[in-house]
C-alpha atoms as a PDB file:
ATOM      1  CA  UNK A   1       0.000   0.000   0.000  1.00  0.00           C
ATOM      2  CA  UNK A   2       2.641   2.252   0.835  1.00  0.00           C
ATOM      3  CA  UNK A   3       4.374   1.881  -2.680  1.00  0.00           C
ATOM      4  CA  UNK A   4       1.136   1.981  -4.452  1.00  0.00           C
ATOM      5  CA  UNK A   5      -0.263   5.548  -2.864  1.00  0.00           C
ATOM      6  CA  UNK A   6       0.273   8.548  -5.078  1.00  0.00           C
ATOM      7  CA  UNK A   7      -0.962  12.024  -4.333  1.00  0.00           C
ATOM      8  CA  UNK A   8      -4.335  12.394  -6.299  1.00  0.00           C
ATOM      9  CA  UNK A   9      -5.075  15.785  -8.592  1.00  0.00           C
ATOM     10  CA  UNK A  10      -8.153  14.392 -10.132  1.00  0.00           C
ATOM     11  CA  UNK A  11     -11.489  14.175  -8.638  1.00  0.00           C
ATOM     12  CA  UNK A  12     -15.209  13.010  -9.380  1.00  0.00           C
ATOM     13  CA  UNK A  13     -17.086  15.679  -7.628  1.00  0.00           C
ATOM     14  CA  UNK A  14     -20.504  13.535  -8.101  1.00  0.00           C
ATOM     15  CA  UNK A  15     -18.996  10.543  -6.151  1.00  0.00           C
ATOM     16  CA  UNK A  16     -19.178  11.366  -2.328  1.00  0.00           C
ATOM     17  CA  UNK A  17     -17.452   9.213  -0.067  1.00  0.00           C
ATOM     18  CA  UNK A  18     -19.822   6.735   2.055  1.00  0.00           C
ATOM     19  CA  UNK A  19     -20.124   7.840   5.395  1.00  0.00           C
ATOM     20  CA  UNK A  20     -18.638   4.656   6.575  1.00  0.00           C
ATOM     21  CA  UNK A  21     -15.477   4.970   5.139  1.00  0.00           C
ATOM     22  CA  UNK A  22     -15.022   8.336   6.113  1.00  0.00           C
ATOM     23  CA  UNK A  23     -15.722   7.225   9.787  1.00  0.00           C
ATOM     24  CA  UNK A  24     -12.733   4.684   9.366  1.00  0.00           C
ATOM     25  CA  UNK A  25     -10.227   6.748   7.790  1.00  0.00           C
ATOM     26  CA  UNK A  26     -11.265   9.536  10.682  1.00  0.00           C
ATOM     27  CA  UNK A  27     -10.474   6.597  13.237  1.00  0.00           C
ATOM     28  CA  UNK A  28      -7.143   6.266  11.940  1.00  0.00           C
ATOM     29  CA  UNK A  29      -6.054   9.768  13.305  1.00  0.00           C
ATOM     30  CA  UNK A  30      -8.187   9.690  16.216  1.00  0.00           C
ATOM     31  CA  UNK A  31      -5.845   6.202  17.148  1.00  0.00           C
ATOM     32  CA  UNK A  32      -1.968   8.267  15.906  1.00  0.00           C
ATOM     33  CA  UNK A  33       0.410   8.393  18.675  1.00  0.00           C
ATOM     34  CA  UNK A  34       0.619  12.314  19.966  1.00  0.00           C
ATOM     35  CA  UNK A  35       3.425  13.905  22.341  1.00  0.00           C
ATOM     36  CA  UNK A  36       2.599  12.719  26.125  1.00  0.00           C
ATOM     37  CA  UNK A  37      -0.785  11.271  24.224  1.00  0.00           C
ATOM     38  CA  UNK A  38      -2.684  15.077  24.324  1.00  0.00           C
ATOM     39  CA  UNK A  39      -4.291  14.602  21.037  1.00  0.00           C
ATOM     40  CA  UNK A  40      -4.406  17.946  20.442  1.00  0.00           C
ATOM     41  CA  UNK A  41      -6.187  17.737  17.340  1.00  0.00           C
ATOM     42  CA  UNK A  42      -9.453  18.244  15.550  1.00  0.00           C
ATOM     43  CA  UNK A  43     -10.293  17.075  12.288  1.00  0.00           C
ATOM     44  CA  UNK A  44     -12.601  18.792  10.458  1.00  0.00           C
ATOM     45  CA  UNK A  45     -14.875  17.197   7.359  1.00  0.00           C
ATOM     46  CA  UNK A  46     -16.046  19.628   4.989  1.00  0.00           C
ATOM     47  CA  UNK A  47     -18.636  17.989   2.959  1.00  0.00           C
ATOM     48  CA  UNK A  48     -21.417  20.716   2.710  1.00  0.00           C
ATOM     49  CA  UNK A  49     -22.028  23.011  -0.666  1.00  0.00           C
ATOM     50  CA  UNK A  50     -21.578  26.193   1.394  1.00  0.00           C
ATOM     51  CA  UNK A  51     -18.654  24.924   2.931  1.00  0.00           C
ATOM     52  CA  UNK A  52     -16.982  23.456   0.362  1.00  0.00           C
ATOM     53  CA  UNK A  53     -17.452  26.714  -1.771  1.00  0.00           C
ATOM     54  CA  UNK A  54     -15.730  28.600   0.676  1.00  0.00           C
ATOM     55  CA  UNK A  55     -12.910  26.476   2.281  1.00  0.00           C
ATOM     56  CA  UNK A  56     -12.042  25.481  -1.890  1.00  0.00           C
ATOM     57  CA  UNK A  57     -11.175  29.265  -2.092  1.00  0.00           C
ATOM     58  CA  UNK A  58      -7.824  28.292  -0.062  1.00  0.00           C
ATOM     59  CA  UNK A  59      -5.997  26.290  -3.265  1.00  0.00           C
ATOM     60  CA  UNK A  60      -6.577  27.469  -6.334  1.00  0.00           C
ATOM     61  CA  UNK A  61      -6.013  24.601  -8.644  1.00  0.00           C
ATOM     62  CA  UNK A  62      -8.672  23.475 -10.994  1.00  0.00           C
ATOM     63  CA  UNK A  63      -8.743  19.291  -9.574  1.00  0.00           C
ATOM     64  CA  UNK A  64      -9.218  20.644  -5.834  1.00  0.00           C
ATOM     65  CA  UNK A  65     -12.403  22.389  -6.735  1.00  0.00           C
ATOM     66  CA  UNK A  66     -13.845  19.001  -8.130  1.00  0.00           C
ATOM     67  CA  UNK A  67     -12.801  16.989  -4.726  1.00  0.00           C
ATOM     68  CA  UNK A  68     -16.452  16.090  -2.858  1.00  0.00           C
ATOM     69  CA  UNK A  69     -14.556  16.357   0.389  1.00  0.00           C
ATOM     70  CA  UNK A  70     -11.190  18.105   1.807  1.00  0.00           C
ATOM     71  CA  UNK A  71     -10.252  17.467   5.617  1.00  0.00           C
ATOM     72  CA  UNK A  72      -9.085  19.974   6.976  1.00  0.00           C
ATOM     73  CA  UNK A  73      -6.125  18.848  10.340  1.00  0.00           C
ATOM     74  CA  UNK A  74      -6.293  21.286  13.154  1.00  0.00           C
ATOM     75  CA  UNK A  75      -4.810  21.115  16.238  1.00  0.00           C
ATOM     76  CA  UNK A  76      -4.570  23.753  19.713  1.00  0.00           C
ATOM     77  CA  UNK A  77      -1.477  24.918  20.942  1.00  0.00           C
ATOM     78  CA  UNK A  78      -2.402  24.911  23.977  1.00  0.00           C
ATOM     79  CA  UNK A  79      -2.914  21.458  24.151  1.00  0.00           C
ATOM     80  CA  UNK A  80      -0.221  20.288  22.823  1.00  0.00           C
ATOM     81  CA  UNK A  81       3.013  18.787  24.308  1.00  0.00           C
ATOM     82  CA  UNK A  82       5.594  21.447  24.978  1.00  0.00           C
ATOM     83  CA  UNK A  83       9.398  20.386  25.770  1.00  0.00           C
ATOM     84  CA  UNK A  84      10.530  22.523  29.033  1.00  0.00           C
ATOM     85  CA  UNK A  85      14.118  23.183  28.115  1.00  0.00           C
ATOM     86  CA  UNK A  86      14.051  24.692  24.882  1.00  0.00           C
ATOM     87  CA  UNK A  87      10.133  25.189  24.224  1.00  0.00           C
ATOM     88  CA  UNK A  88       9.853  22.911  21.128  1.00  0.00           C
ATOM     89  CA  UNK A  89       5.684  22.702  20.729  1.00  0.00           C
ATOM     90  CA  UNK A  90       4.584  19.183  19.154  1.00  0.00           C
ATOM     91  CA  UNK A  91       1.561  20.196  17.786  1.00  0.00           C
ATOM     92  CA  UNK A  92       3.139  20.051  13.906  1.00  0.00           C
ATOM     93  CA  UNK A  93       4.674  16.767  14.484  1.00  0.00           C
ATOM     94  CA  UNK A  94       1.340  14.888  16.587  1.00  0.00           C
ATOM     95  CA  UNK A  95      -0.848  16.882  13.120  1.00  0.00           C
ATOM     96  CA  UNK A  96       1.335  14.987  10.781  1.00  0.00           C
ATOM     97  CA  UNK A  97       1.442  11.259  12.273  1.00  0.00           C
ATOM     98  CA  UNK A  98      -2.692  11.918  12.131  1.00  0.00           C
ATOM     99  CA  UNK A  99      -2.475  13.173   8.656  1.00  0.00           C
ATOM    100  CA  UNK A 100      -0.660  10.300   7.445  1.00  0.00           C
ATOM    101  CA  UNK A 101      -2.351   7.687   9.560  1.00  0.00           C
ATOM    102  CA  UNK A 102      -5.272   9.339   7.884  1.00  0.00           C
ATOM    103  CA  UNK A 103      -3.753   9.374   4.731  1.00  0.00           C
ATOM    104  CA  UNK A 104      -3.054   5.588   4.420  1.00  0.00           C
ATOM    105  CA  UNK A 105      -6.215   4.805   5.254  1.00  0.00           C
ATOM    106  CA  UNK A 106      -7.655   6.309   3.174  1.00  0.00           C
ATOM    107  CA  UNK A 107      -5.383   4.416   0.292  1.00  0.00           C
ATOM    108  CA  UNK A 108      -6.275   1.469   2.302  1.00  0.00           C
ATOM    109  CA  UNK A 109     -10.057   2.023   1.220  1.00  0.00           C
ATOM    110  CA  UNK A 110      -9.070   2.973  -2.249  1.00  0.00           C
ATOM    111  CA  UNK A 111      -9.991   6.741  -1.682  1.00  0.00           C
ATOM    112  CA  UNK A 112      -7.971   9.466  -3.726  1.00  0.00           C
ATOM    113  CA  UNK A 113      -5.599  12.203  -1.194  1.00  0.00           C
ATOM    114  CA  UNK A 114      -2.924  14.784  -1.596  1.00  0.00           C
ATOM    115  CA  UNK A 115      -1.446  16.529   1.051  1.00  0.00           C
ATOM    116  CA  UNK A 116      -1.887  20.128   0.773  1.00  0.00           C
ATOM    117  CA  UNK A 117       0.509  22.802   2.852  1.00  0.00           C
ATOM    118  CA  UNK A 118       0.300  25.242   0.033  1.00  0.00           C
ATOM    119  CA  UNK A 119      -2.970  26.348   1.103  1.00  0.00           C
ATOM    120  CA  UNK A 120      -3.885  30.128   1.934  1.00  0.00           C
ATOM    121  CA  UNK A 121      -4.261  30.186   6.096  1.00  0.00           C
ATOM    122  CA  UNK A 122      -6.241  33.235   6.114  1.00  0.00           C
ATOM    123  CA  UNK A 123      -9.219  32.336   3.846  1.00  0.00           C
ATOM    124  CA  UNK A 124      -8.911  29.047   5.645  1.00  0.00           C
ATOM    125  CA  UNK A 125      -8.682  30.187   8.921  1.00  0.00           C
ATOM    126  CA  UNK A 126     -12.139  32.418   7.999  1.00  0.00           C
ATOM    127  CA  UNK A 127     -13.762  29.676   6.629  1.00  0.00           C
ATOM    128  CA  UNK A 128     -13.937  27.838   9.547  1.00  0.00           C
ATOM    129  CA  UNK A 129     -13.527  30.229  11.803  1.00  0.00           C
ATOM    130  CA  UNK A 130     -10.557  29.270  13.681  1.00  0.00           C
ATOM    131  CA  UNK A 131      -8.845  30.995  16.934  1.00  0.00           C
ATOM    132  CA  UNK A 132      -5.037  32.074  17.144  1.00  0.00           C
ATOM    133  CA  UNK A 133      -4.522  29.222  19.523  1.00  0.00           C
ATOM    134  CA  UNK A 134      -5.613  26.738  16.337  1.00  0.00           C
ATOM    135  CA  UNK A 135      -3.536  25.524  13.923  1.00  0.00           C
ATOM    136  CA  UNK A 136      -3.816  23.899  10.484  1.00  0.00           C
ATOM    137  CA  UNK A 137      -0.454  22.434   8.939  1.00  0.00           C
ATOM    138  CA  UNK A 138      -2.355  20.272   6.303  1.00  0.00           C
ATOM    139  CA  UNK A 139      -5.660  19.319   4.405  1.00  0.00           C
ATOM    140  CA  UNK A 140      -6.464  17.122   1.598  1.00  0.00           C
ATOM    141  CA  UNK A 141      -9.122  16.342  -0.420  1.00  0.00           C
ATOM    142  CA  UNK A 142     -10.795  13.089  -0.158  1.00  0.00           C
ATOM    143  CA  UNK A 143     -12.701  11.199  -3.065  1.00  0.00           C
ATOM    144  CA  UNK A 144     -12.338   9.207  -5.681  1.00  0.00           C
ATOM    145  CA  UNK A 145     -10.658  10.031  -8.840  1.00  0.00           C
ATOM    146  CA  UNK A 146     -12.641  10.018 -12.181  1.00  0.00           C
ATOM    147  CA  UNK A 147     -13.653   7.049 -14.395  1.00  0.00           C
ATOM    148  CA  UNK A 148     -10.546   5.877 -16.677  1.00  0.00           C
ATOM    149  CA  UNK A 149      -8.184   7.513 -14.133  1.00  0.00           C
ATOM    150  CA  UNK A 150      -5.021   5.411 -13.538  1.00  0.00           C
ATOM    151  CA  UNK A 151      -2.327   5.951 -11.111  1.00  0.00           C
ATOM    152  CA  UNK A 152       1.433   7.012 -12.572  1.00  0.00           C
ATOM    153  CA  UNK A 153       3.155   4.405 -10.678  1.00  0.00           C
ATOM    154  CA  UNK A 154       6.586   6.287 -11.077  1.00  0.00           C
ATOM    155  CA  UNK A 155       7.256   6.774  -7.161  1.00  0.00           C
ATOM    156  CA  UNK A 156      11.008   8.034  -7.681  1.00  0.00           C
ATOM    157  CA  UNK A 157      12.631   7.966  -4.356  1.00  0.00           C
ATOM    158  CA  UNK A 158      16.676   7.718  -3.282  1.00  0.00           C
ATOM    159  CA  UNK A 159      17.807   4.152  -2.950  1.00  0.00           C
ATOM    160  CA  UNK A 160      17.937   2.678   0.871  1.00  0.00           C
ATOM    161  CA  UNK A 161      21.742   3.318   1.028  1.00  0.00           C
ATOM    162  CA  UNK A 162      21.617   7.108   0.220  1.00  0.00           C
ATOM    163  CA  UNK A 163      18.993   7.810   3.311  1.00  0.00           C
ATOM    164  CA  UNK A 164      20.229   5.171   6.069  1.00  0.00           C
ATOM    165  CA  UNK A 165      23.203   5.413   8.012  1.00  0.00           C
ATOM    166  CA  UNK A 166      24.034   1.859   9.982  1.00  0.00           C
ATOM    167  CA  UNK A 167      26.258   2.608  12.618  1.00  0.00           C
END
């Protein structure tokens, strides 16, 4: 699964996701290891017209508009972890393991992502109305792609022995 998952740009805004699957792939970053387990996160589902319309407005490329869904990872400051000695604040790192869990599972249930950090805070922020204290690192889209769509299956990565140091 991991070597099959590619970021998806293309999106069949007439298929919706069933509810079902979208409560799984949810569960998957509810269950992601946080810093001193705080779970400082919320994930919000935007799945409404009205919503949509306006969170969309945050990425301007032509295959977000079409996605049925985007999730949108948030997460409080002041809930997060915070390291005493040097005043490192986990909240980026806990939003990313629950982004990917989130992520896979959705590859897992054959539902089309692509992590999105590009996106314009303030319109987001707006959108869902959001207080200093919350942050959003990522969002992706969630659906699946159109019919005839195939995958490029061209994941071009460094080889093992230019990442990993054995010492």
């Amino acid at each position: 699964m991991i070597q099959t998952r590619e970021s998806i740009r293309d999106y069949d805004p007439e298929r919706t996701v069933n509810h079902q699957i979208i409560k799984r792939i949810l569960d998957a970053g509810r269950l992601a290891p946080s810093a001193a387990n705080r779970q400082p996160w919320k994930f919000i589902l935007v799945s409404s017209a009205d919503m949509l319309k306006k969170v969309k407005e945050c990425y301007h490329k032509p295959w977000f508009k079409d996605a049925p869904h985007i999730l949108v990872v948030s997460g409080d400051l002041n809930e997060s972890w915070t390291r005493s000695y040097d005043g490192y604040n986990s909240l980026e790192t806990d939003l990313a393991i629950a982004m990917d869990h989130m992520v896979l599972a959705a590859e897992n249930e054959g539902i089309g992502t692509c992590w999105i950090a590009a996106f314009d805070s303030s319109i987001l922020y707006k959108a869902l109305d959001l207080t200093e204290h919350e942050k959003v690192f990522a969002i992706t889209p969630l659906g699946y792609p159109h019919e005839g769509f195939s995958k490029k299956a061209n994941k071009i990565r460094k080889e093992l022995k230019e990442v990993v140091k054995y010492i």
